[in-house]
C-alpha atoms as a PDB file:
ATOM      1  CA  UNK A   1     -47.776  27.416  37.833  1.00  0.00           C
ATOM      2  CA  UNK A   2     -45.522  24.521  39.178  1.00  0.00           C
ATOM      3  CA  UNK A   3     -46.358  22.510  35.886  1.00  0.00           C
ATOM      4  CA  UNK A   4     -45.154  25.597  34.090  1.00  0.00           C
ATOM      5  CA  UNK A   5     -42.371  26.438  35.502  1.00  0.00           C
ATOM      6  CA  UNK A   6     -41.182  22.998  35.140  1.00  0.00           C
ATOM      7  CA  UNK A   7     -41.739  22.589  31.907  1.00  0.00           C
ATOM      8  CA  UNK A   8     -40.105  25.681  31.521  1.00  0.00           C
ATOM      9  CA  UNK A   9     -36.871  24.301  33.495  1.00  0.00           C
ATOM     10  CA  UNK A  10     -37.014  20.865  31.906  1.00  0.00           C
ATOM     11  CA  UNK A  11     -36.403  21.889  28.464  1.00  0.00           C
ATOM     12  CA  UNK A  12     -33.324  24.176  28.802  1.00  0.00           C
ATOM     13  CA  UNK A  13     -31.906  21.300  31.280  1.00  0.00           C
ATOM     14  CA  UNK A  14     -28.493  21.277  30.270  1.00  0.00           C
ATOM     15  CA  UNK A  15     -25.802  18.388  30.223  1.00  0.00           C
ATOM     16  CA  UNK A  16     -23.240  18.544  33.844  1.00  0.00           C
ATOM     17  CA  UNK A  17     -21.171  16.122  36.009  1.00  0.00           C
ATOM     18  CA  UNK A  18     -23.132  12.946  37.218  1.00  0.00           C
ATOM     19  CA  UNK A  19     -22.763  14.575  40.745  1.00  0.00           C
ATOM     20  CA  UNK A  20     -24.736  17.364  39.546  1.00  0.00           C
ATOM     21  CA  UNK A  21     -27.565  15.494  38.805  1.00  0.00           C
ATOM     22  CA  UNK A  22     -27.964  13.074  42.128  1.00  0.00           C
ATOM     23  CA  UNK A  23     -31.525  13.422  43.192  1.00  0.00           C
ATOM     24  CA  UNK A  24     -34.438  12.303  41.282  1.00  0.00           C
ATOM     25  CA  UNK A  25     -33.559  13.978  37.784  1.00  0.00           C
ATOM     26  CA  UNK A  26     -30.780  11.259  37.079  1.00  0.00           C
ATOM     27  CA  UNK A  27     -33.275   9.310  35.064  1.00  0.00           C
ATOM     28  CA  UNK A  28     -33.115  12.759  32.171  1.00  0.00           C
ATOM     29  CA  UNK A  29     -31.647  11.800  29.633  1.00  0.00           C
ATOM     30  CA  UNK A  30     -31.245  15.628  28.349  1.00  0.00           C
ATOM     31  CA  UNK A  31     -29.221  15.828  31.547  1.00  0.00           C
ATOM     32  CA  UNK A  32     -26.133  13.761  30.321  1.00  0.00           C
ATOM     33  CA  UNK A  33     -22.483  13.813  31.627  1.00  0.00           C
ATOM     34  CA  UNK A  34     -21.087  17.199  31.131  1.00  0.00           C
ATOM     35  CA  UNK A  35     -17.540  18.408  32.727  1.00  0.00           C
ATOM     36  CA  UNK A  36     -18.788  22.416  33.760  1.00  0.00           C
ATOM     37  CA  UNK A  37     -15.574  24.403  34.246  1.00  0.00           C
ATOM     38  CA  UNK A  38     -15.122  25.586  38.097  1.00  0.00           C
ATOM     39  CA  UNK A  39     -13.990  29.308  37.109  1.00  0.00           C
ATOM     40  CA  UNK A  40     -14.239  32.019  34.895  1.00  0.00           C
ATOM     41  CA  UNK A  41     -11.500  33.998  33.024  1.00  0.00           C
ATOM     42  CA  UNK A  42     -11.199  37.492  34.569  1.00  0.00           C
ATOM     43  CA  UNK A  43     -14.210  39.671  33.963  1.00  0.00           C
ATOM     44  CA  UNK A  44     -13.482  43.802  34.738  1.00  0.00           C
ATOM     45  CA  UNK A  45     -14.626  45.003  37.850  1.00  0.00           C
ATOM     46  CA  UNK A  46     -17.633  47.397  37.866  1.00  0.00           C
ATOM     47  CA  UNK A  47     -16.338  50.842  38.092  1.00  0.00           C
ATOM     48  CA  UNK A  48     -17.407  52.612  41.060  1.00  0.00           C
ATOM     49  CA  UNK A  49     -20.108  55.273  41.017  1.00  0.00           C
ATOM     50  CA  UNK A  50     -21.919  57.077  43.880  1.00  0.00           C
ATOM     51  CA  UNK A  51     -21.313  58.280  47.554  1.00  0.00           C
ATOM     52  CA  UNK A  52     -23.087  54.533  48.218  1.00  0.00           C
ATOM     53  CA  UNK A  53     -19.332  52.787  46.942  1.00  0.00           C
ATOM     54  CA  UNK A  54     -17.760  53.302  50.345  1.00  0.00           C
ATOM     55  CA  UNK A  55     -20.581  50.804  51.915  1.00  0.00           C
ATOM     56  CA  UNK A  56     -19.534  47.742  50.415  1.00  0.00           C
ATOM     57  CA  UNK A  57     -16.054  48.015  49.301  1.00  0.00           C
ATOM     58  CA  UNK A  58     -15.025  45.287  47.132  1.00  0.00           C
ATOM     59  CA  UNK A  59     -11.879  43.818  48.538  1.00  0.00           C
ATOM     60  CA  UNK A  60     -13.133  40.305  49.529  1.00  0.00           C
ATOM     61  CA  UNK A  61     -14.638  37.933  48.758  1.00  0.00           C
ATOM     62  CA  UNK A  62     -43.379  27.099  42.570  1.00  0.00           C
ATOM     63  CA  UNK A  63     -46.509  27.762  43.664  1.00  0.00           C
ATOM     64  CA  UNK A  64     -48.192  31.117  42.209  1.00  0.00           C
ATOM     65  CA  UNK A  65     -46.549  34.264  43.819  1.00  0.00           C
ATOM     66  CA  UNK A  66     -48.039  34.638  47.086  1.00  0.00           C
ATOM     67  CA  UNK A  67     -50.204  37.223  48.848  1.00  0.00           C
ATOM     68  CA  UNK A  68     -48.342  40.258  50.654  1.00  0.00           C
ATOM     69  CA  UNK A  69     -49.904  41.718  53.108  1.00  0.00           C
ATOM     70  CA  UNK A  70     -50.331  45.546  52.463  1.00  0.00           C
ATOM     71  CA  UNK A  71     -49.530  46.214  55.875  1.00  0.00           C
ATOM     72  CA  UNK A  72     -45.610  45.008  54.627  1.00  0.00           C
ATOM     73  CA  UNK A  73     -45.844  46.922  51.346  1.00  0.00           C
ATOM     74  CA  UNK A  74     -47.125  50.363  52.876  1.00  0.00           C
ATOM     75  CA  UNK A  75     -45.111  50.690  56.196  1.00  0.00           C
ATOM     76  CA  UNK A  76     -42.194  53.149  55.974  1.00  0.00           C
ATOM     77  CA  UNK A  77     -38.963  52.333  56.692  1.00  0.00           C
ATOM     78  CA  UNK A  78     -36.409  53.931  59.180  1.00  0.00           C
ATOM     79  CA  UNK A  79     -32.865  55.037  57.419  1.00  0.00           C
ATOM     80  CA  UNK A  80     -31.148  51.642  58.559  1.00  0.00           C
ATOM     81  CA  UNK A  81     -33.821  49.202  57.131  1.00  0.00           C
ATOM     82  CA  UNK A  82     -34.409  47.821  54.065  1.00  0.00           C
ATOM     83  CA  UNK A  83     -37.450  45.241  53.436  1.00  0.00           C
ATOM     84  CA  UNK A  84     -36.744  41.999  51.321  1.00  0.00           C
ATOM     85  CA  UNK A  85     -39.909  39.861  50.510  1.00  0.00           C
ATOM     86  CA  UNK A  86     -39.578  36.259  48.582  1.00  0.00           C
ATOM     87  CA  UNK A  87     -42.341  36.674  45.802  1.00  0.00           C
ATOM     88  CA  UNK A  88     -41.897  33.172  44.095  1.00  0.00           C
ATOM     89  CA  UNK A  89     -38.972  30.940  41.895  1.00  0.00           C
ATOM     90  CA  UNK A  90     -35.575  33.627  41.702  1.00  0.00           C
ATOM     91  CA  UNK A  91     -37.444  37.026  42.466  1.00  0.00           C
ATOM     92  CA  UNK A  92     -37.448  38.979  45.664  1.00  0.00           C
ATOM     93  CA  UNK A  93     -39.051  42.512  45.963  1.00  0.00           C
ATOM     94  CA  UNK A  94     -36.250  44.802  48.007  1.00  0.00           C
ATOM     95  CA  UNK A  95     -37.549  48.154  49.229  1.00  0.00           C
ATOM     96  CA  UNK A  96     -35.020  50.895  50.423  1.00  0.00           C
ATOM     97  CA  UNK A  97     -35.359  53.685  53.199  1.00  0.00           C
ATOM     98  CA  UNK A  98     -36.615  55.326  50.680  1.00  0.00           C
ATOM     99  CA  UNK A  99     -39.135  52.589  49.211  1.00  0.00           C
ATOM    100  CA  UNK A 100     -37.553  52.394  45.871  1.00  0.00           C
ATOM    101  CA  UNK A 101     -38.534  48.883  44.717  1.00  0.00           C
ATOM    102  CA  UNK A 102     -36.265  46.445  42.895  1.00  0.00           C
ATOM    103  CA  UNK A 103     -37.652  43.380  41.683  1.00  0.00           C
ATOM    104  CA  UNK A 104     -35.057  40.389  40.619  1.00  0.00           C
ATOM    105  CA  UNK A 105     -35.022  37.987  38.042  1.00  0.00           C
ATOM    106  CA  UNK A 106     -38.366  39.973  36.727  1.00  0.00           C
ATOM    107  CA  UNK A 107     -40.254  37.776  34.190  1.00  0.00           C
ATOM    108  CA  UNK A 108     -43.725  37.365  33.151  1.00  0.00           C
ATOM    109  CA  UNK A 109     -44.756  34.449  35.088  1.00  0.00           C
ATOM    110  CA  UNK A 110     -43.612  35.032  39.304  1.00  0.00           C
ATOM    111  CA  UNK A 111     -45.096  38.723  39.588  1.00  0.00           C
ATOM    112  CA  UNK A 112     -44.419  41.558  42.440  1.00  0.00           C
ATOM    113  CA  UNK A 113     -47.727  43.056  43.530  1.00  0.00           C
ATOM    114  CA  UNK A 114     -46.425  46.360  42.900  1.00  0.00           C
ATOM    115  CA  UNK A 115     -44.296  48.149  39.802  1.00  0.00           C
ATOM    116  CA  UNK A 116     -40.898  48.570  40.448  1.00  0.00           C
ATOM    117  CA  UNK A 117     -38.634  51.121  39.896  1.00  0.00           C
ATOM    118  CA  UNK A 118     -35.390  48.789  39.255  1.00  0.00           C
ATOM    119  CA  UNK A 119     -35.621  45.192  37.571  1.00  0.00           C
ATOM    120  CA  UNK A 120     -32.935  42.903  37.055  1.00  0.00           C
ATOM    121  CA  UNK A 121     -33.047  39.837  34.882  1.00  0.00           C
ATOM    122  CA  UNK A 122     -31.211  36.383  33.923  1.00  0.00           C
ATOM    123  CA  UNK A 123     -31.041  34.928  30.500  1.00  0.00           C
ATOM    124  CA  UNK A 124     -30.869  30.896  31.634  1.00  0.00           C
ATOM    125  CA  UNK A 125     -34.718  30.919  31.400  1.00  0.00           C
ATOM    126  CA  UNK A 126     -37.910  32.558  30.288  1.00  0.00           C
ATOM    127  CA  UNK A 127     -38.537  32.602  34.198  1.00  0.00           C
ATOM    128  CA  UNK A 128     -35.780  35.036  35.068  1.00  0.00           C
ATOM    129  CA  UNK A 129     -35.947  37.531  32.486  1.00  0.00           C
ATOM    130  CA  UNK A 130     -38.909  38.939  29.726  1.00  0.00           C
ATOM    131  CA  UNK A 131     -38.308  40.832  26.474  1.00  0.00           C
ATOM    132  CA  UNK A 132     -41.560  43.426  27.457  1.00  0.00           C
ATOM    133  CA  UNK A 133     -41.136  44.603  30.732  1.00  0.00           C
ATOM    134  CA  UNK A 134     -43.493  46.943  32.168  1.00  0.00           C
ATOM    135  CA  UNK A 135     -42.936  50.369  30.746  1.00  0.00           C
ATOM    136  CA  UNK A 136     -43.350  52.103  33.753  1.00  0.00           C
ATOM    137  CA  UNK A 137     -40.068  50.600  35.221  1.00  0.00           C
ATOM    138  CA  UNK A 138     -37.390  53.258  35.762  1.00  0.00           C
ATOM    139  CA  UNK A 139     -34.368  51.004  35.011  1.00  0.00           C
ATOM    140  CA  UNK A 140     -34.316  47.477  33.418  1.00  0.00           C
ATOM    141  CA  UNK A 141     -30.771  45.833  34.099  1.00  0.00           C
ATOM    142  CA  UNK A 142     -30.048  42.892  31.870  1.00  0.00           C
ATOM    143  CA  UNK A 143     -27.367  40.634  33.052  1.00  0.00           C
ATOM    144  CA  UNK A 144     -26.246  39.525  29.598  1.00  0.00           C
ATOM    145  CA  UNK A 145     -25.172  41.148  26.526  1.00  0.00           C
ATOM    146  CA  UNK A 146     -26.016  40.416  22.917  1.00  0.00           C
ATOM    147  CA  UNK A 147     -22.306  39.936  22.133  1.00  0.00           C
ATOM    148  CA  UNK A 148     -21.177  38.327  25.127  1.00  0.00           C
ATOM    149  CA  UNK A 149     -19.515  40.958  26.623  1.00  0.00           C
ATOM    150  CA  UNK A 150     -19.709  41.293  30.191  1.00  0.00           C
ATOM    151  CA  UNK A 151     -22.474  43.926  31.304  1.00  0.00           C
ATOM    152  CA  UNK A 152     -21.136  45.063  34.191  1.00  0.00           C
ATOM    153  CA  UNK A 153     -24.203  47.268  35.561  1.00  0.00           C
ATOM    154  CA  UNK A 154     -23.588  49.892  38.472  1.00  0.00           C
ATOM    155  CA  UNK A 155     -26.569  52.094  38.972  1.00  0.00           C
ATOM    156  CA  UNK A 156     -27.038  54.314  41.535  1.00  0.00           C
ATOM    157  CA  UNK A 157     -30.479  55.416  42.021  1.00  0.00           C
ATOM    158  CA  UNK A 158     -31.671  58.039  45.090  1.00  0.00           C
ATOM    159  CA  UNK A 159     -31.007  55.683  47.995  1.00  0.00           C
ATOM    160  CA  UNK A 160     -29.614  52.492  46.005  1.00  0.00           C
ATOM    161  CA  UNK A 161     -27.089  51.316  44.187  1.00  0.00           C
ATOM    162  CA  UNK A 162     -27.183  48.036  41.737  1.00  0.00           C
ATOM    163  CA  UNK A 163     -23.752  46.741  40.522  1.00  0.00           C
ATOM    164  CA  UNK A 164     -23.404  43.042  38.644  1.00  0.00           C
ATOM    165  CA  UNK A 165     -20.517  40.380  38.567  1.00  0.00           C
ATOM    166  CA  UNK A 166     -20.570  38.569  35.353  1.00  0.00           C
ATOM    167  CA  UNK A 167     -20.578  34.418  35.244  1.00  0.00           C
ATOM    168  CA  UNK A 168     -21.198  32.004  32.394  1.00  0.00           C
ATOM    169  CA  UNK A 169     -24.242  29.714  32.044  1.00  0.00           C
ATOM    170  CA  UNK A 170     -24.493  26.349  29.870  1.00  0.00           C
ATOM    171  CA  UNK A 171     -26.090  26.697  26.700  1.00  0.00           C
ATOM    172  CA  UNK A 172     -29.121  24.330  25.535  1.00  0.00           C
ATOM    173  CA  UNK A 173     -26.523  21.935  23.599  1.00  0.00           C
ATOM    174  CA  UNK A 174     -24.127  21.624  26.885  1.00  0.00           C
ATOM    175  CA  UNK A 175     -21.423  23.900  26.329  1.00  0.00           C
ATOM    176  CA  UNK A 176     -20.461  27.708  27.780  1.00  0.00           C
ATOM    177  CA  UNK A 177     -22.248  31.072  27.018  1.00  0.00           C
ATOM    178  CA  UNK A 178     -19.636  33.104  28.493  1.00  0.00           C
ATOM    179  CA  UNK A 179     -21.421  36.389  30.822  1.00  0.00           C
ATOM    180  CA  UNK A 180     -25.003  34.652  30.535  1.00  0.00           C
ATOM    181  CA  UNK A 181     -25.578  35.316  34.264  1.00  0.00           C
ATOM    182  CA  UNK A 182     -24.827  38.248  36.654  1.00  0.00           C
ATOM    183  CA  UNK A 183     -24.784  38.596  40.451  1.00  0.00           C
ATOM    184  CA  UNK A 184     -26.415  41.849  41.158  1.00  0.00           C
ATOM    185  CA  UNK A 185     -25.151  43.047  44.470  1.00  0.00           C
ATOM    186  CA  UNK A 186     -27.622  45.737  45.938  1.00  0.00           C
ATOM    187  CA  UNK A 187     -26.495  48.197  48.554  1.00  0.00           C
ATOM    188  CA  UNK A 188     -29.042  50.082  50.742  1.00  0.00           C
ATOM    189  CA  UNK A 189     -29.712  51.445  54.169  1.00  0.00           C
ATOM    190  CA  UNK A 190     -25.914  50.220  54.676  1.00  0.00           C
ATOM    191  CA  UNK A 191     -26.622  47.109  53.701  1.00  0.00           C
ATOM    192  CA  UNK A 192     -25.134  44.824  50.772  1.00  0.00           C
ATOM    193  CA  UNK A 193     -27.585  42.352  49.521  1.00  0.00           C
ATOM    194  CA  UNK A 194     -26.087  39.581  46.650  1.00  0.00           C
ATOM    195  CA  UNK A 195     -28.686  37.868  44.109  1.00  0.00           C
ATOM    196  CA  UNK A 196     -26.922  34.630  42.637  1.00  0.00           C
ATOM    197  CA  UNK A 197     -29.028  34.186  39.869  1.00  0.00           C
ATOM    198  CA  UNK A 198     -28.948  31.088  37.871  1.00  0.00           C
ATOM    199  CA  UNK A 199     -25.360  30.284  39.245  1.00  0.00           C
ATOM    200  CA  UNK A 200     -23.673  27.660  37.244  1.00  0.00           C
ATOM    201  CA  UNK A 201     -19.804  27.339  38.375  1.00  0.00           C
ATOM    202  CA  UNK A 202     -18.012  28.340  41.730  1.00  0.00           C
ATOM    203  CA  UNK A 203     -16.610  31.444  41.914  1.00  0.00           C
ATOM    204  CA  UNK A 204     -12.982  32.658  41.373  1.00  0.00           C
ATOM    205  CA  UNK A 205     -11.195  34.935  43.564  1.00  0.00           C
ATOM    206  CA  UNK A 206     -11.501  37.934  41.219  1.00  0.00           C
ATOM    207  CA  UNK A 207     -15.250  37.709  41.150  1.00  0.00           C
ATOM    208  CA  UNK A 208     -15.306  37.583  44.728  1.00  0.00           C
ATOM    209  CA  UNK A 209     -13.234  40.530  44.998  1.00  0.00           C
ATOM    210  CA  UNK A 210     -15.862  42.143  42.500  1.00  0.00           C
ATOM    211  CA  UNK A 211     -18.979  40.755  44.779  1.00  0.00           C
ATOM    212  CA  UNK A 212     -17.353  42.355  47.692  1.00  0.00           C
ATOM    213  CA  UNK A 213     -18.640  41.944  50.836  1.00  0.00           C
ATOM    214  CA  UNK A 214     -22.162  40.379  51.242  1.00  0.00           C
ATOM    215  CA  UNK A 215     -24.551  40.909  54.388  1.00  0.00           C
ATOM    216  CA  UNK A 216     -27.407  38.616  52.770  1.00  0.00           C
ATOM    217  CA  UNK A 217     -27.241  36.327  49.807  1.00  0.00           C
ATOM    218  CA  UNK A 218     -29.723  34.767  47.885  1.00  0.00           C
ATOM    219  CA  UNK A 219     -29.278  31.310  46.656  1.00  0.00           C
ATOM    220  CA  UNK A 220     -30.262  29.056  44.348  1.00  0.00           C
ATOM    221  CA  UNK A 221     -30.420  25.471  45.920  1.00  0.00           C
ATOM    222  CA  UNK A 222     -31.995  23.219  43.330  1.00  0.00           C
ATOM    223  CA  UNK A 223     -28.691  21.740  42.947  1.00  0.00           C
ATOM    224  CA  UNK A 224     -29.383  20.318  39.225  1.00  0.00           C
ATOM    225  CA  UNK A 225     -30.357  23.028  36.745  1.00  0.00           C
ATOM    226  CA  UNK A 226     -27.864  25.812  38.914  1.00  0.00           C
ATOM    227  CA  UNK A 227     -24.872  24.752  40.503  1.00  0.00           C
ATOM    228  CA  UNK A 228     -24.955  21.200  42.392  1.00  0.00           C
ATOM    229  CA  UNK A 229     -25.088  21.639  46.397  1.00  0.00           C
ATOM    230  CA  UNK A 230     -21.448  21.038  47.162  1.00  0.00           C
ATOM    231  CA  UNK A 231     -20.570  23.581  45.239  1.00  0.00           C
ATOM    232  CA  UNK A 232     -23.116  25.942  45.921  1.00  0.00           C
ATOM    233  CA  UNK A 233     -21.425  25.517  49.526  1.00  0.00           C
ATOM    234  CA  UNK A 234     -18.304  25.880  48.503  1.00  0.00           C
ATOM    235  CA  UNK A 235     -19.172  29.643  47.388  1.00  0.00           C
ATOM    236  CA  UNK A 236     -21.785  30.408  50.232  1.00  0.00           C
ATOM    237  CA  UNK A 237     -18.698  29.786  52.529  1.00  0.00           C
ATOM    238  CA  UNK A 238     -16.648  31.985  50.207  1.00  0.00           C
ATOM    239  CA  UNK A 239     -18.935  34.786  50.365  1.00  0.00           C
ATOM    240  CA  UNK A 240     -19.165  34.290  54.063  1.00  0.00           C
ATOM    241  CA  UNK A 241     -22.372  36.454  54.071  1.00  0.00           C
ATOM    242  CA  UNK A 242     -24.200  36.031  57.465  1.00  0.00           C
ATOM    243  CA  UNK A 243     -27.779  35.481  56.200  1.00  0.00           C
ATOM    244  CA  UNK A 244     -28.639  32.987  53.791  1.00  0.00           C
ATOM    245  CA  UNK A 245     -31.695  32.827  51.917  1.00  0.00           C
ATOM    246  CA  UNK A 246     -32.504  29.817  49.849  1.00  0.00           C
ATOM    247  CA  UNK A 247     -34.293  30.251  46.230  1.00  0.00           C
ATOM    248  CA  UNK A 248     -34.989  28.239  43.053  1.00  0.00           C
ATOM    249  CA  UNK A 249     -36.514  25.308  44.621  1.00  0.00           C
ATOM    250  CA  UNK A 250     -39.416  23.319  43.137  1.00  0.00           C
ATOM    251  CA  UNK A 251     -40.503  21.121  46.168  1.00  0.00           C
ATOM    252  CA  UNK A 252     -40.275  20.621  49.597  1.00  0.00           C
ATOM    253  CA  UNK A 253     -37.684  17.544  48.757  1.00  0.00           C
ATOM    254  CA  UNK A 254     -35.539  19.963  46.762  1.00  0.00           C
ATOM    255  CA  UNK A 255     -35.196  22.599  49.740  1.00  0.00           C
ATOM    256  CA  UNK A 256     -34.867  20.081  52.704  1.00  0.00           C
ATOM    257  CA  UNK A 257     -32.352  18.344  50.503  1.00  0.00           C
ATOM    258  CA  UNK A 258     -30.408  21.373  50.891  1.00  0.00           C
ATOM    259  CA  UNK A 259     -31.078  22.163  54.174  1.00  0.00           C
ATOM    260  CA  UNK A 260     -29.908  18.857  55.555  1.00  0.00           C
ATOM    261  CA  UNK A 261     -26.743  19.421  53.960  1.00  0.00           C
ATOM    262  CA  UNK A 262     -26.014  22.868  55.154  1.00  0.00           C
ATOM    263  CA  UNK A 263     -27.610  22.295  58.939  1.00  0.00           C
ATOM    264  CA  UNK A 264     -23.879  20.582  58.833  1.00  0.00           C
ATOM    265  CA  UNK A 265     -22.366  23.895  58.804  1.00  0.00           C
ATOM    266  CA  UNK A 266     -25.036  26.599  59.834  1.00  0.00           C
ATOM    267  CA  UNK A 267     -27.944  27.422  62.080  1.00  0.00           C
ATOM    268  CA  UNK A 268     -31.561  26.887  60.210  1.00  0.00           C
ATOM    269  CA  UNK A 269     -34.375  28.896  60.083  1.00  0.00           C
ATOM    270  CA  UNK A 270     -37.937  29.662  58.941  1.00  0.00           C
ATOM    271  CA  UNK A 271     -39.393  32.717  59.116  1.00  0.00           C
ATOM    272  CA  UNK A 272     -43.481  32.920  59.430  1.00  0.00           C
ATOM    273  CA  UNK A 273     -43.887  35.042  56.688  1.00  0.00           C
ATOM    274  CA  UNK A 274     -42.064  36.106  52.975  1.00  0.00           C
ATOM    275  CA  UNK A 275     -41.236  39.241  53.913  1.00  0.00           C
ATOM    276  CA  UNK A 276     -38.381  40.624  56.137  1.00  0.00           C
ATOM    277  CA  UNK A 277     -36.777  44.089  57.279  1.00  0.00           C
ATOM    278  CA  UNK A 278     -33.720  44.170  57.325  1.00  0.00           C
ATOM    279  CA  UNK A 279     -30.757  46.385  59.156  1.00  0.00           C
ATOM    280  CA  UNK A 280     -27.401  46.106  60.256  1.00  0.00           C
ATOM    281  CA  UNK A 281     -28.805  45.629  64.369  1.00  0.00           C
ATOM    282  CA  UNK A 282     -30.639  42.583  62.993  1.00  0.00           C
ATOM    283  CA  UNK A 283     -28.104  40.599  60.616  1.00  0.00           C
ATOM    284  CA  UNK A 284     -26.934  37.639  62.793  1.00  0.00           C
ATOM    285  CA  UNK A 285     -23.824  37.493  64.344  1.00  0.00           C
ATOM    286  CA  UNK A 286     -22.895  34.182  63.340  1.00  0.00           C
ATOM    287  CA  UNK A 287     -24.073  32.730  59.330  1.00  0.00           C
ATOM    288  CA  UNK A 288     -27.601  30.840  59.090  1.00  0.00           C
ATOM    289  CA  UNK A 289     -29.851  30.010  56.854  1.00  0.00           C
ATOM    290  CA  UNK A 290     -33.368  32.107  56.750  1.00  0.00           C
ATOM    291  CA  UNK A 291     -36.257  29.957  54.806  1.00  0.00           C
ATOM    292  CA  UNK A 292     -38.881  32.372  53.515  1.00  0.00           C
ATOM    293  CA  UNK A 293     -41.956  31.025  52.738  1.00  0.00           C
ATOM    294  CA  UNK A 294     -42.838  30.148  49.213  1.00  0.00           C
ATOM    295  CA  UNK A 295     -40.663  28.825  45.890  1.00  0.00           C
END
């Protein structure tokens, strides 16, 4: 699987800023100088839909997928919880109150051990998105558009809701697909939980109005093929979302890479196990970083 998905990551790598690519890709020559733009023109904000909008009002800002225990997969939920488990690479399995199941950045490689009812997907690489998704998924939520139109996605499903913020991605020859990527921001159990995706650029204020405010964010902290660390700080402290969870790393080097850099900034943790539940009596006071298991 790590061969794989490397391979996989290697040939889309895309040229950026000789910052972006300090570390031990520098010698790629596929990864040449490339000025990324820092913002985005302005993309429309997701209407709002549901009795969920009032939750998370938008005024501010790899190893094979590992073994769940079914103990974590099986246990109910009170109304307040959600549970978030790191499956592998860019996808997490989020259960609601109600143990609807949302998988992101569903492909056909990194796999959740059980069918979900929502998927969302990212078109940088075959590893965040697949053209045959299970047909027993509910709702498949694309965060691109054939055209390049914004998608702007906002589902609400019994106890969840799924909205997305459009962002561009490079394309394989260095420049801009403009709306390549989406944040997906979901909102259970009174809880807003942001998905980054394959991040490529910082994020301007109107995006971060559309984000809205963020409880837990997921992060991708490779800091070559996404967006290189400093700016991937640059937005975490934008978003100012308590809990941080890294994603997208392909080595222990990658993610403490990262981590010494933000330990600068915020508290550090790991957690024992991938899996989590989540309320609001539980989300930390103060930001920090929560390592689940796996990448």
């Amino acid at each position: 699987m790590i061969g794989r998905e490397r391979s996989c990551e290697w040939s889309v790598c895309m040229a950026r800023p000789a910052r972006f690519i300090a570390g031990p890709m520098m010698a790629i020559a596929a990864c040449a100088a490339l000025s990324v733009t820092r913002a985005q023109e302005h993309v429309p904000a997701s209407p709002p839909n549901s009795d969920l909008s009032d939750r998370c009002p938008g005024l501010v800002a790899a190893d094979a997928p590992r073994t769940i225990p079914a103990a974590l997969r099986l246990a109910n939920l009170g109304d307040g919880q959600a549970r978030l488990t790191y499956v592998g690479h860019s996808t997490f399995l989020i259960e609601s109150p109600r143990l609807v199941r949302i998988a992101t950045d569903y492909n056909d490689y990194v796999k959740t051990p059980i069918l979900p009812d929502i998927v969302t997907m990212n078109h940088a690489h075959s590893t965040h998105y697949t053209d045959h998704p299970d047909r027993g998924i509910k709702y498949v939520l694309r965060g691109w558009s054939d055209d390049g139109s914004p998608v702007g996605h906002d589902l609400a499903y019994q106890d969840v809701r799924v909205r997305s913020v459009a962002t561009n991605i490079r394309d394989w020859g260095g420049g801009t697909i403009r709306h390549g990527n989406s944040i997906f921001v979901f909102e259970t159990a009174q809880l807003c939980i942001a998905h980054l995706g394959h991040l490529h650029h910082t994020l301007t204020q109107q995006q971060l109005n559309e984000i809205g405010r963020v409880d837990v964010v997921l992060v991708p902290v490779d800091g070559t093929y996404t967006l290189d660390l400093e700016g991937m700080v640059e937005v975490l402290q934008a978003l100012k979302a308590p809990l941080i969870i890294p994603m997208h790393y392909f080595s222990p080097y990658t993610l403490n890479r990262f981590l010494q850099r933000v330990r600068q900034v915020w508290d550090v943790e790991t957690n024992e196990t991938p899996s989590i539940v989540l309320s609001k009596a539980n989300i930390p006071a103060t930001p920090k970083v929560l390592v689940l298991p796996g990448h």
